[in-house]
Structure formats: C-alpha cells, structure tokens
C-alpha atoms as a PDB file:
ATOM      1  CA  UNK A   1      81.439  57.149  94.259  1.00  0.00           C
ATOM      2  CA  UNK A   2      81.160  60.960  94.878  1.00  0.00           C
ATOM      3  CA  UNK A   3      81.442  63.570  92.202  1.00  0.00           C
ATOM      4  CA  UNK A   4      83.538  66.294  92.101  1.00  0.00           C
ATOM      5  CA  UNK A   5      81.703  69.690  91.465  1.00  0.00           C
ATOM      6  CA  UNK A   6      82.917  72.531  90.111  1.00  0.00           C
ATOM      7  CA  UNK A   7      81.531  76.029  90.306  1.00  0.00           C
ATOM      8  CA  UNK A   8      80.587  78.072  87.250  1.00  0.00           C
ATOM      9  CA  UNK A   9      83.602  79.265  85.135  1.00  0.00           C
ATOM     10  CA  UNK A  10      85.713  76.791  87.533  1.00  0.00           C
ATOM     11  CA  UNK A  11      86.678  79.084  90.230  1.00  0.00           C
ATOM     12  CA  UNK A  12      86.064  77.555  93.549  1.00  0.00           C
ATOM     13  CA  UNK A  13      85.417  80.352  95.773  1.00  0.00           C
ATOM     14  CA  UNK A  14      87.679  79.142  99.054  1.00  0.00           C
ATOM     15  CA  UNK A  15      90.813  79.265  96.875  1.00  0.00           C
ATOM     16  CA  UNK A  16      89.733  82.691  95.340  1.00  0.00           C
ATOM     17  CA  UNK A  17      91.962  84.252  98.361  1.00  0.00           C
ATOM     18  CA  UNK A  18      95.386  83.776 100.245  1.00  0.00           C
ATOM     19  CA  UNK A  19      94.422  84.570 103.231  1.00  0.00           C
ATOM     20  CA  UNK A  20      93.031  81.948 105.524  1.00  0.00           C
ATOM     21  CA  UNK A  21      89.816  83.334 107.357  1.00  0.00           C
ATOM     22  CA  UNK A  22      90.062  84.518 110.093  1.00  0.00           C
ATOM     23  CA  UNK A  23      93.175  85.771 110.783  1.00  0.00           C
ATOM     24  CA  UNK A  24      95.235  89.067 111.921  1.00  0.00           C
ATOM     25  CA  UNK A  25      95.775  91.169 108.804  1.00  0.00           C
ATOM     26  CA  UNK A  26      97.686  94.275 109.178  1.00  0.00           C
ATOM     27  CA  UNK A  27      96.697  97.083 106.675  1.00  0.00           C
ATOM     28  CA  UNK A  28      99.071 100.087 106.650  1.00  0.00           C
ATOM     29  CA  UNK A  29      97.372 103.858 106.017  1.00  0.00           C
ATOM     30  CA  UNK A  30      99.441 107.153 105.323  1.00  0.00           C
ATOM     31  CA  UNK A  31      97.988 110.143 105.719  1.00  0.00           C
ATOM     32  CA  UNK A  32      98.847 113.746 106.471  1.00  0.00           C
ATOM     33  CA  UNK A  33     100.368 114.331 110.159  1.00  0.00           C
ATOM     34  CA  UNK A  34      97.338 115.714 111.735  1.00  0.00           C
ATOM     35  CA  UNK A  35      96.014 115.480 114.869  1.00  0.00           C
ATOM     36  CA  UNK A  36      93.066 113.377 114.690  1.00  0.00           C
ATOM     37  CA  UNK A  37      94.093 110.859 111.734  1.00  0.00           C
ATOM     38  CA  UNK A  38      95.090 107.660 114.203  1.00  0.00           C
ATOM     39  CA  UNK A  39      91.851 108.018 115.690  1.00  0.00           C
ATOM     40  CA  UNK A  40      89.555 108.549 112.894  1.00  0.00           C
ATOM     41  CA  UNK A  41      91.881 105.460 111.000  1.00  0.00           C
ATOM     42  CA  UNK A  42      90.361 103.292 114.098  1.00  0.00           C
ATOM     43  CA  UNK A  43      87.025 104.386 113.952  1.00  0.00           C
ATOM     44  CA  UNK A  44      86.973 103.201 110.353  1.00  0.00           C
ATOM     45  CA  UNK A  45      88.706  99.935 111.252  1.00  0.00           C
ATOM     46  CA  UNK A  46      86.127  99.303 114.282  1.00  0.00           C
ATOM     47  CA  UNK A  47      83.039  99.816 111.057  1.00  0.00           C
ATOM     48  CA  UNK A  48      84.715  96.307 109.998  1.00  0.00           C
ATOM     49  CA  UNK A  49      85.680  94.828 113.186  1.00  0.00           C
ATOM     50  CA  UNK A  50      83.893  95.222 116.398  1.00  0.00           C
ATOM     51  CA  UNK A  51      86.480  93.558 118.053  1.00  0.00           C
ATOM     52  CA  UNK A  52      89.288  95.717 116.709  1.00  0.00           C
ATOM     53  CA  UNK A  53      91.774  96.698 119.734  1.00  0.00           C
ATOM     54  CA  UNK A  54      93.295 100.671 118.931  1.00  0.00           C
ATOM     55  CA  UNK A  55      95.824  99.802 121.200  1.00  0.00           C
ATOM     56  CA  UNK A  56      97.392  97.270 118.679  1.00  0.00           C
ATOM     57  CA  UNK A  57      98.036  99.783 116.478  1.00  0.00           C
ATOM     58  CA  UNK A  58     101.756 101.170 115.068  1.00  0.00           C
ATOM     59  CA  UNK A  59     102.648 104.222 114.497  1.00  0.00           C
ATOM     60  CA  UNK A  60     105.568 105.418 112.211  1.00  0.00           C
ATOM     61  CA  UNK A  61     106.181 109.411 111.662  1.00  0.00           C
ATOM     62  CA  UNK A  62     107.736 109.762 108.012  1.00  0.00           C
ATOM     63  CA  UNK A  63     111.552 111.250 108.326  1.00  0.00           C
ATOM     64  CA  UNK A  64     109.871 115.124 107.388  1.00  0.00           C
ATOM     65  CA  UNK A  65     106.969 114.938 109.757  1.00  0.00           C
ATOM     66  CA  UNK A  66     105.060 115.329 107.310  1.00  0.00           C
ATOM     67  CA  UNK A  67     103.254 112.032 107.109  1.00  0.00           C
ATOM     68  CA  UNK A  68     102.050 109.314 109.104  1.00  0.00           C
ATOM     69  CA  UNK A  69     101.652 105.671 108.972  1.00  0.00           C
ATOM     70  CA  UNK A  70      99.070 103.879 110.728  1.00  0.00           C
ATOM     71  CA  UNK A  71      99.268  99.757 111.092  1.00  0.00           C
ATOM     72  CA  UNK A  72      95.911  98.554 111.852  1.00  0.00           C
ATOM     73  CA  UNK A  73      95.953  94.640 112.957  1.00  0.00           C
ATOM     74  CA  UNK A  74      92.140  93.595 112.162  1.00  0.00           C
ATOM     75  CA  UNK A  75      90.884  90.325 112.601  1.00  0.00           C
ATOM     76  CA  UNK A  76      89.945  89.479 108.794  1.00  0.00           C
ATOM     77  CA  UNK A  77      86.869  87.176 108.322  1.00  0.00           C
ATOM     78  CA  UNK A  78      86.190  86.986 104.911  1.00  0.00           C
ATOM     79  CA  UNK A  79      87.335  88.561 101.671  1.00  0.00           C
ATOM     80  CA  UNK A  80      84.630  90.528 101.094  1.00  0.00           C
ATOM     81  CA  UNK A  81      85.439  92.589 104.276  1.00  0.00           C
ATOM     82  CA  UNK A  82      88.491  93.249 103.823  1.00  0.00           C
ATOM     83  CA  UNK A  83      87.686  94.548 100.194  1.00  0.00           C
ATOM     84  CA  UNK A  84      84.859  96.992 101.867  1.00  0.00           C
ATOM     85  CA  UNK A  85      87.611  97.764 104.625  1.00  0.00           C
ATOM     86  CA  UNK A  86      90.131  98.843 101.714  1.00  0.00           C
ATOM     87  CA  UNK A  87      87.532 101.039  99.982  1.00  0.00           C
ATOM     88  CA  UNK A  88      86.591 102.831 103.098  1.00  0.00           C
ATOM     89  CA  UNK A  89      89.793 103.845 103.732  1.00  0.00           C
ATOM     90  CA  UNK A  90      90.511 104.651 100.485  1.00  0.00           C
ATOM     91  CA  UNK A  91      87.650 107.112  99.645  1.00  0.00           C
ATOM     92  CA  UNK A  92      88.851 108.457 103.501  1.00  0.00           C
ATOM     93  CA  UNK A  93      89.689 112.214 102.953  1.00  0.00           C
ATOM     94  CA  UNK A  94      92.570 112.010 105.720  1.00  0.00           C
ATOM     95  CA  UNK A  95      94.369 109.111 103.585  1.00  0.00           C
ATOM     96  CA  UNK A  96      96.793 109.210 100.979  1.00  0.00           C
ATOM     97  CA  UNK A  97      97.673 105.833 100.882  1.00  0.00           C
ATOM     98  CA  UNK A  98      96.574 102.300 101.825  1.00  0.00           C
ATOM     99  CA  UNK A  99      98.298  99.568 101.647  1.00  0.00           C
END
C-alpha cells in the first residue's frame, strides 16, 4: 500500500505551473526604437539562458516607429527562472513593456 503525500497547504509544486519544463517560451519586450535595445534585450535573456540563440529573435517596428517589439524564444527550465527573467526585464530602463 503506498500513501499519498501531500505538501503543506496542499499545493503540489509540479502543478504550481503550465508550462512543462523545459521548453521554448517566447517573451515579448517593447521598448523605445533605439539603437541598442535588441541587443541589450539579448544580453539580458543570455543572464537566464546560456544557451539563448539572438538569432531566434523577432522583430516588429510599431506602425509610428516609435516602438519596438522584441520576441525572445528562451529555453525555460523552471518557474523560478522565468519569474527572475520577467523581473529583469521589467526593472530594464530600455523597456516599457513585457509580456
């Protein structure tokens, strides 16, 4: 007979997220059209994953020209990284957005 056992307040950790780890998760970034914000989006992304290819990235001008939207495919291992990932680009002085 085995026993079931649940986790304190009955959360079980591996269903705490949708995403199954690892996997390519795409977060999108708006920022300012300035020269230097693709590149400074990947060194970010590259802090969370060494393996991160730049060259997989997307780029979409807004219709003004003002803006500029950055898709960066990362390989997501766990949720905690992805959560650090998100508040580094968040607290990113280039970004206005993340999503």
């Amino acid at each position: 007979m085995s026993a079931s056992i649940t986790p304190p307040g009955g959360i079980d950790p591996r269903k705490d997220s949708l995403i199954e780890y690892p996997s390519v998760f795409p977060i999108k970034v708006m920022g300012a059209m300035v020269d230097g914000f693709a590149e400074a989006m990947c060194q970010v992304a590259l802090q969370f994953d060494p393996a991160f290819d730049a060259r997989s990235i997307e780029l979409r001008p807004s219709k003004g020209g003002n803006y500029l939207g950055v898709t960066l495919n990362i390989t997501a291992t766990s949720r905690q990284q992805v959560d650090d990932l998100y508040r580094a680009l968040t607290s990113h002085p280039m970004v206005k957005i993340v999503l």
